[in-house]
Protein backbone atom coordinates (compact mmCIF):
# COMPACT_ATOMS: atom_id res chain seq x y z
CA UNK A 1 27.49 -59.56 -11.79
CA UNK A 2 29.80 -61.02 -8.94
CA UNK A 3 28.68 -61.43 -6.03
CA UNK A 4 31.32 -61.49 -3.04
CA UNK A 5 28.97 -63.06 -0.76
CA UNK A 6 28.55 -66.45 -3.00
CA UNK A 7 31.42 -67.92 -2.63
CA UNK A 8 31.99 -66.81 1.00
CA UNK A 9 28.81 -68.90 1.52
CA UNK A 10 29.61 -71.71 -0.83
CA UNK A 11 33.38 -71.86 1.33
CA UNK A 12 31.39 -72.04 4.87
CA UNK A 13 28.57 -74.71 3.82
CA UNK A 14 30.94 -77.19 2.05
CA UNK A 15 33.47 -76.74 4.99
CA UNK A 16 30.78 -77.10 7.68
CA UNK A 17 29.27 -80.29 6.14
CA UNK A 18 32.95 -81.99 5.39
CA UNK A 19 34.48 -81.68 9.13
CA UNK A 20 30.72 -82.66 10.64
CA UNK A 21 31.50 -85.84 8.24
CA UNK A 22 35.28 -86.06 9.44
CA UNK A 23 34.83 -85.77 12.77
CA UNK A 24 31.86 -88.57 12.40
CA UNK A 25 34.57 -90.58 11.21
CA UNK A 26 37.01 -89.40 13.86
CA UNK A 27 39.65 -88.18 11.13
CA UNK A 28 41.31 -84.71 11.05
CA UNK A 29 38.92 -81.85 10.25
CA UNK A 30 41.86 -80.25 8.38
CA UNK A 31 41.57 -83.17 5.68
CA UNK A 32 37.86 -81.76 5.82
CA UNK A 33 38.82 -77.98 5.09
CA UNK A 34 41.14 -79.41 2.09
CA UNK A 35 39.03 -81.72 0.59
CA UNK A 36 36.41 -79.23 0.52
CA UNK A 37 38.78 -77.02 -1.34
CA UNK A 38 39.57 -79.18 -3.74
CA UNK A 39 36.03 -80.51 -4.69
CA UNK A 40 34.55 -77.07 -4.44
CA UNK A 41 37.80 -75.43 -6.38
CA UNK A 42 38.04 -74.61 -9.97
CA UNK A 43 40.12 -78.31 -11.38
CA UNK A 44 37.02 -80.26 -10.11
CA UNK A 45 32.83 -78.70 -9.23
CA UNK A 46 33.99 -75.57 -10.19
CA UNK A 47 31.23 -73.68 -7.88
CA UNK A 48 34.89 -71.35 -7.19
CA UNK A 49 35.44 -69.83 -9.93
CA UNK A 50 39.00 -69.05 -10.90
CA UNK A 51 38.45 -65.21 -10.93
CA UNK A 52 40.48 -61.79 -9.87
CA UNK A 53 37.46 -61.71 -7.24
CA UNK A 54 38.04 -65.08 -5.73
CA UNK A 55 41.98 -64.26 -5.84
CA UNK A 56 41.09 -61.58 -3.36
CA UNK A 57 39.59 -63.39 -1.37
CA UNK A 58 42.06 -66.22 -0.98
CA UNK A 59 44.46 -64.19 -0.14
CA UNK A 60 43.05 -62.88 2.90
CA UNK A 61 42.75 -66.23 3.76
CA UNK A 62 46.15 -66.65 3.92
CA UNK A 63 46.68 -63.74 5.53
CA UNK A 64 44.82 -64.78 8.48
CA UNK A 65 46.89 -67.73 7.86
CA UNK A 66 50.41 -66.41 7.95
CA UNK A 67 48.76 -64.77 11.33
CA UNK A 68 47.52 -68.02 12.59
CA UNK A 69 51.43 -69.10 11.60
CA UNK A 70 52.88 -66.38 13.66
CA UNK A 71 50.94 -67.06 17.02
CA UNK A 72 52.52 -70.62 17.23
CA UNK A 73 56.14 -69.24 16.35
CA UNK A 74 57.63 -68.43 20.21
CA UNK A 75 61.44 -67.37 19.83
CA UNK A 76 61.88 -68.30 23.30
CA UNK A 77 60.68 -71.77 22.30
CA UNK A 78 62.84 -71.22 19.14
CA UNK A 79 65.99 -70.50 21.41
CA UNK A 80 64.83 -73.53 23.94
CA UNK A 81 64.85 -76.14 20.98
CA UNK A 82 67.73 -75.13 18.94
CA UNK A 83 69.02 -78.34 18.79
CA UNK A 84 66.12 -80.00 17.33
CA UNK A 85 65.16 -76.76 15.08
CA UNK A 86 68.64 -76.10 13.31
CA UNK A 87 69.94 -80.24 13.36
CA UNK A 88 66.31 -81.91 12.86
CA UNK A 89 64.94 -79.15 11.16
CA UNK A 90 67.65 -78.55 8.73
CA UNK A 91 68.73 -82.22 8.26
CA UNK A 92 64.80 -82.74 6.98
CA UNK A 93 65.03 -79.79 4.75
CA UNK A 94 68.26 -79.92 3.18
CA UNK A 95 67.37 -83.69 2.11
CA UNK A 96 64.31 -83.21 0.91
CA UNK A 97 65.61 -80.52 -1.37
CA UNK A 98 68.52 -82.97 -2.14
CA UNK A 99 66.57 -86.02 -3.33
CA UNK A 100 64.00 -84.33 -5.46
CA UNK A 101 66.84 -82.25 -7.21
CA UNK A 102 68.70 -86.03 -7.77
CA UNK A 103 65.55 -87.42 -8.98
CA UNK A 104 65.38 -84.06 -11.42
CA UNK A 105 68.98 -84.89 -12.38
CA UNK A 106 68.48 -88.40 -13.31
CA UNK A 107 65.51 -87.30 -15.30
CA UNK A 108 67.61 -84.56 -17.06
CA UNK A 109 66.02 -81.66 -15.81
CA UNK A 110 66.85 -77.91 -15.31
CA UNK A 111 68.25 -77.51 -11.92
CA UNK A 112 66.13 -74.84 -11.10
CA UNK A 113 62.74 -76.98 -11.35
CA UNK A 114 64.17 -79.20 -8.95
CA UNK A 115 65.05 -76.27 -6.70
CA UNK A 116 61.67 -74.99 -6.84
CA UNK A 117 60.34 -78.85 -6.22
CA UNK A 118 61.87 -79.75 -3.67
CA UNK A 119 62.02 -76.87 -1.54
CA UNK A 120 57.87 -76.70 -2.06
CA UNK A 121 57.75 -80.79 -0.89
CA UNK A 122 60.20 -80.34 1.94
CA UNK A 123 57.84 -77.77 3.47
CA UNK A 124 54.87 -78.46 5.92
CA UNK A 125 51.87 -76.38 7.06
CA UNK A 126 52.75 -75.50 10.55
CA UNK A 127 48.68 -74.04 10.87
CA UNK A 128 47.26 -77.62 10.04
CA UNK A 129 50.22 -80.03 11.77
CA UNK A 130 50.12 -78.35 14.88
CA UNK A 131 46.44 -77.95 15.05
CA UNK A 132 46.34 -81.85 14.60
CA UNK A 133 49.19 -82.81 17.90
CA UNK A 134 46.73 -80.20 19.54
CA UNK A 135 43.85 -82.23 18.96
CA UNK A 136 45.45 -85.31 19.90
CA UNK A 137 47.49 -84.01 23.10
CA UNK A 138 50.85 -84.88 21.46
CA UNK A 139 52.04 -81.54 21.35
CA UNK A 140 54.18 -81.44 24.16
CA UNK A 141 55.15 -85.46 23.78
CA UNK A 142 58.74 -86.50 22.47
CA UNK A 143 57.71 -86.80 18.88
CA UNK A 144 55.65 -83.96 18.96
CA UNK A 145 58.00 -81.45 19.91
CA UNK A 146 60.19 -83.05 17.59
CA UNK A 147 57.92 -82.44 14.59
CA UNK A 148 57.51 -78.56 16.02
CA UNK A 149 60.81 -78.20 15.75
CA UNK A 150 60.88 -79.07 12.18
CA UNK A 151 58.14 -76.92 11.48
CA UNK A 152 59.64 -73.57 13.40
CA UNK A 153 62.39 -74.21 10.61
CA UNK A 154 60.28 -74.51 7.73
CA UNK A 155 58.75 -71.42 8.92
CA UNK A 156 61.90 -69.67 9.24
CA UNK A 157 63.71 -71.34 5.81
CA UNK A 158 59.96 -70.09 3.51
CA UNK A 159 61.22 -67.07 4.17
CA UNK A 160 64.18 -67.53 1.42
CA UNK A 161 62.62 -69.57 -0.92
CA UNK A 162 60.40 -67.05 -1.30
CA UNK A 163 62.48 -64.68 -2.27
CA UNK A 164 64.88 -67.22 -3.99
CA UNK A 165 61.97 -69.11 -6.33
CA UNK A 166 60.81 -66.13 -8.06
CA UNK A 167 63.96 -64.62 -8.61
CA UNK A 168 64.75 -67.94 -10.57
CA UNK A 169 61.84 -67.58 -12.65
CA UNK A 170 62.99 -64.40 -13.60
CA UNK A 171 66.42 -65.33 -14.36
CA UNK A 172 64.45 -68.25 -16.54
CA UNK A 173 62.25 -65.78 -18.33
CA UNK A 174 64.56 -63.18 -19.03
CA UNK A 175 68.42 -64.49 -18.81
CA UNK A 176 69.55 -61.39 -17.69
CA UNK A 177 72.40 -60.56 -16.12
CA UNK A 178 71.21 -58.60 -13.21
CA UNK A 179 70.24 -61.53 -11.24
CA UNK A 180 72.35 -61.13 -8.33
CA UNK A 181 71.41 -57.70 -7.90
CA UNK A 182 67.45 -58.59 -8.12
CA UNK A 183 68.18 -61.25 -5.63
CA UNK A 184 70.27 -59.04 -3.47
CA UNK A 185 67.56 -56.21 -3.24
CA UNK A 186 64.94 -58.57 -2.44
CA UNK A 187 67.06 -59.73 0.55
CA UNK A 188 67.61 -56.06 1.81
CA UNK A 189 63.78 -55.28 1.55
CA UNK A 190 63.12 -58.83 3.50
CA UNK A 191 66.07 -57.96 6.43
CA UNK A 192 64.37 -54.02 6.64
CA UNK A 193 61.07 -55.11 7.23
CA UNK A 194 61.47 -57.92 9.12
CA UNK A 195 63.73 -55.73 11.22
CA UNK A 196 60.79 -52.75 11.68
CA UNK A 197 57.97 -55.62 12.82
CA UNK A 198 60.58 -57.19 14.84
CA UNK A 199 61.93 -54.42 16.73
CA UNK A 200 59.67 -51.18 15.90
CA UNK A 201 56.94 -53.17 15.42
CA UNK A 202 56.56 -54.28 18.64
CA UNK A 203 57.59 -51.57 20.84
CA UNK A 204 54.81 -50.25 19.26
CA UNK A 205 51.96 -53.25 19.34
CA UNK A 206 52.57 -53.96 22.83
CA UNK A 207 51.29 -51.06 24.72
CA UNK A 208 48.69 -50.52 21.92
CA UNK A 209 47.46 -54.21 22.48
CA UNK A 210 47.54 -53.90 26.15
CA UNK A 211 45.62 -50.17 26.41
CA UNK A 212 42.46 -52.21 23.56
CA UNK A 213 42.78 -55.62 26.02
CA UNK A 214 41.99 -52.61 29.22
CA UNK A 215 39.10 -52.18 27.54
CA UNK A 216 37.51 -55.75 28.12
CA UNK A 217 35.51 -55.53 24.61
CA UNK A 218 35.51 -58.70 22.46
CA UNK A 219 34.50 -56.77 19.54
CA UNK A 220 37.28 -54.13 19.85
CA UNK A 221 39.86 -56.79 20.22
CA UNK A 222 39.24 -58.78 16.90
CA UNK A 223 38.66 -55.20 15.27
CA UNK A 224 42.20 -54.52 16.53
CA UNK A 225 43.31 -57.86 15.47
CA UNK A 226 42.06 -57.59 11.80
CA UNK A 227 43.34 -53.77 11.12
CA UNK A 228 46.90 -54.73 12.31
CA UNK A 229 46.79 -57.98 10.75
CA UNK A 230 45.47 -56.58 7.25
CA UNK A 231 47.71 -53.31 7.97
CA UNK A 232 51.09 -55.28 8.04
CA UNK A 233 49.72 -57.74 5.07
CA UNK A 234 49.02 -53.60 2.96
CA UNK A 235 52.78 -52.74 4.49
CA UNK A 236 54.83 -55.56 3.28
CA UNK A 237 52.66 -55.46 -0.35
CA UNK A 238 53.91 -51.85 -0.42
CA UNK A 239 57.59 -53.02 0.04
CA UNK A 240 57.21 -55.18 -3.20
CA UNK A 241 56.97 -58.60 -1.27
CA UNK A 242 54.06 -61.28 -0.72
């Protein structure tokens, strides 16, 4: 019989013993939290099993990451660094992508594994970079807002290869014909609901966040948080998308 609390407390001991061992050694905690996962995970102690349950419960983790994500991305701060977001930021994408799909080509490989390859290496995790140049009060230093920029692009170009990589697999799998259509509906469903939590969405948040903050209750405030984080996670699975 699974229990859901297990692994929940399995996560939470492992994690609280590797950062009180990182920070002893004044490293990252973040290389704590992932070497943690990794030992703990199914390819090495297996005390996480690889099960529907534990699925679950990943993915509100990255739920809460995506959310985490979204409270460092500032389009005023987008708009500000342009330069460095579209010219740095693109320039480190667009050749990342570019020398894993010429070291695919050299090792005659499909095209689309290289695709897939190097748009997963060119990305970074915004949550765990940032958090880092926090820790170390580089975040507003030359290099550091530098590497932010970057980042606000990778956050802003996942959004496409995530439509585009498993749309490839399909066209692998099945060598139909329809691709472009497949590929073409998953863009419309990304531009509509990006356009409701853009626009609607907040019109709507706003006052609604303001009127629970009025209320000066902790509690209320991270209830709030977690029904309209989990809410919009249950929307956008409705609309066929991650």
């Amino acid at each position: 019989m699974f229990n859901p609390l297990q692994p929940v407390l399995i996560v939470l001991a492992v994690s609280v013993l590797a950062v009180v061992i990182f920070r002893s050694l004044r490293l990252p905690p973040m290389l704590g939290y992932l070497l943690a996962g990794v030992c703990i995970g199914p390819h090495a102690l297996g005390w996480i099993a690889d099960s529907d349950e534990t699925r679950h419960l990943a993915e509100f983790g990255v739920v809460f990451l995506m959310f985490s994500v979204g409270l460092e991305f500032s389009l005023p701060k987008l708009i500000t660094m342009k330069r460095i977001v579209f010219g740095f930021g693109t320039a480190q994408v667009v050749v990342s992508i570019a020398v894993v799909m010429a070291i695919v080509w050299i090792l005659a490989l499909d095209w689309h594994t290289g695709l897939v390859l190097g748009g997963a290496l060119a990305m970074s995790s915004t949550a765990i970079v940032s958090k880092i140049l926090t820790e170390r009060a580089e975040l507003n230093s030359t290099h550091g807002r530098q590497v932010i920029g970057v980042l606000l692009f990778q956050d802003l170009a996942v959004i496409p290869l995530l439509i585009i990589m498993p749309a490839l697999a399909i066209e692998i799998d099945s060598d139909t014909s329809d691709f472009s259509w497949m590929l073409s509906v998953a863009l419309l469903k990304v531009m509509a609901v990006l356009t409701f939590l853009l626009f609607f969405g907040q019109k709507l948040m706003r006052p609604w966040f303001h009127l629970v903050a009025r209320q000066k209750s902790s509690e209320l405030f991270v209830l709030n948080v977690l029904l309209v984080t989990l809410g919009i996670a249950w929307l956008t699975e409705l609309a066929g998308l991650s």
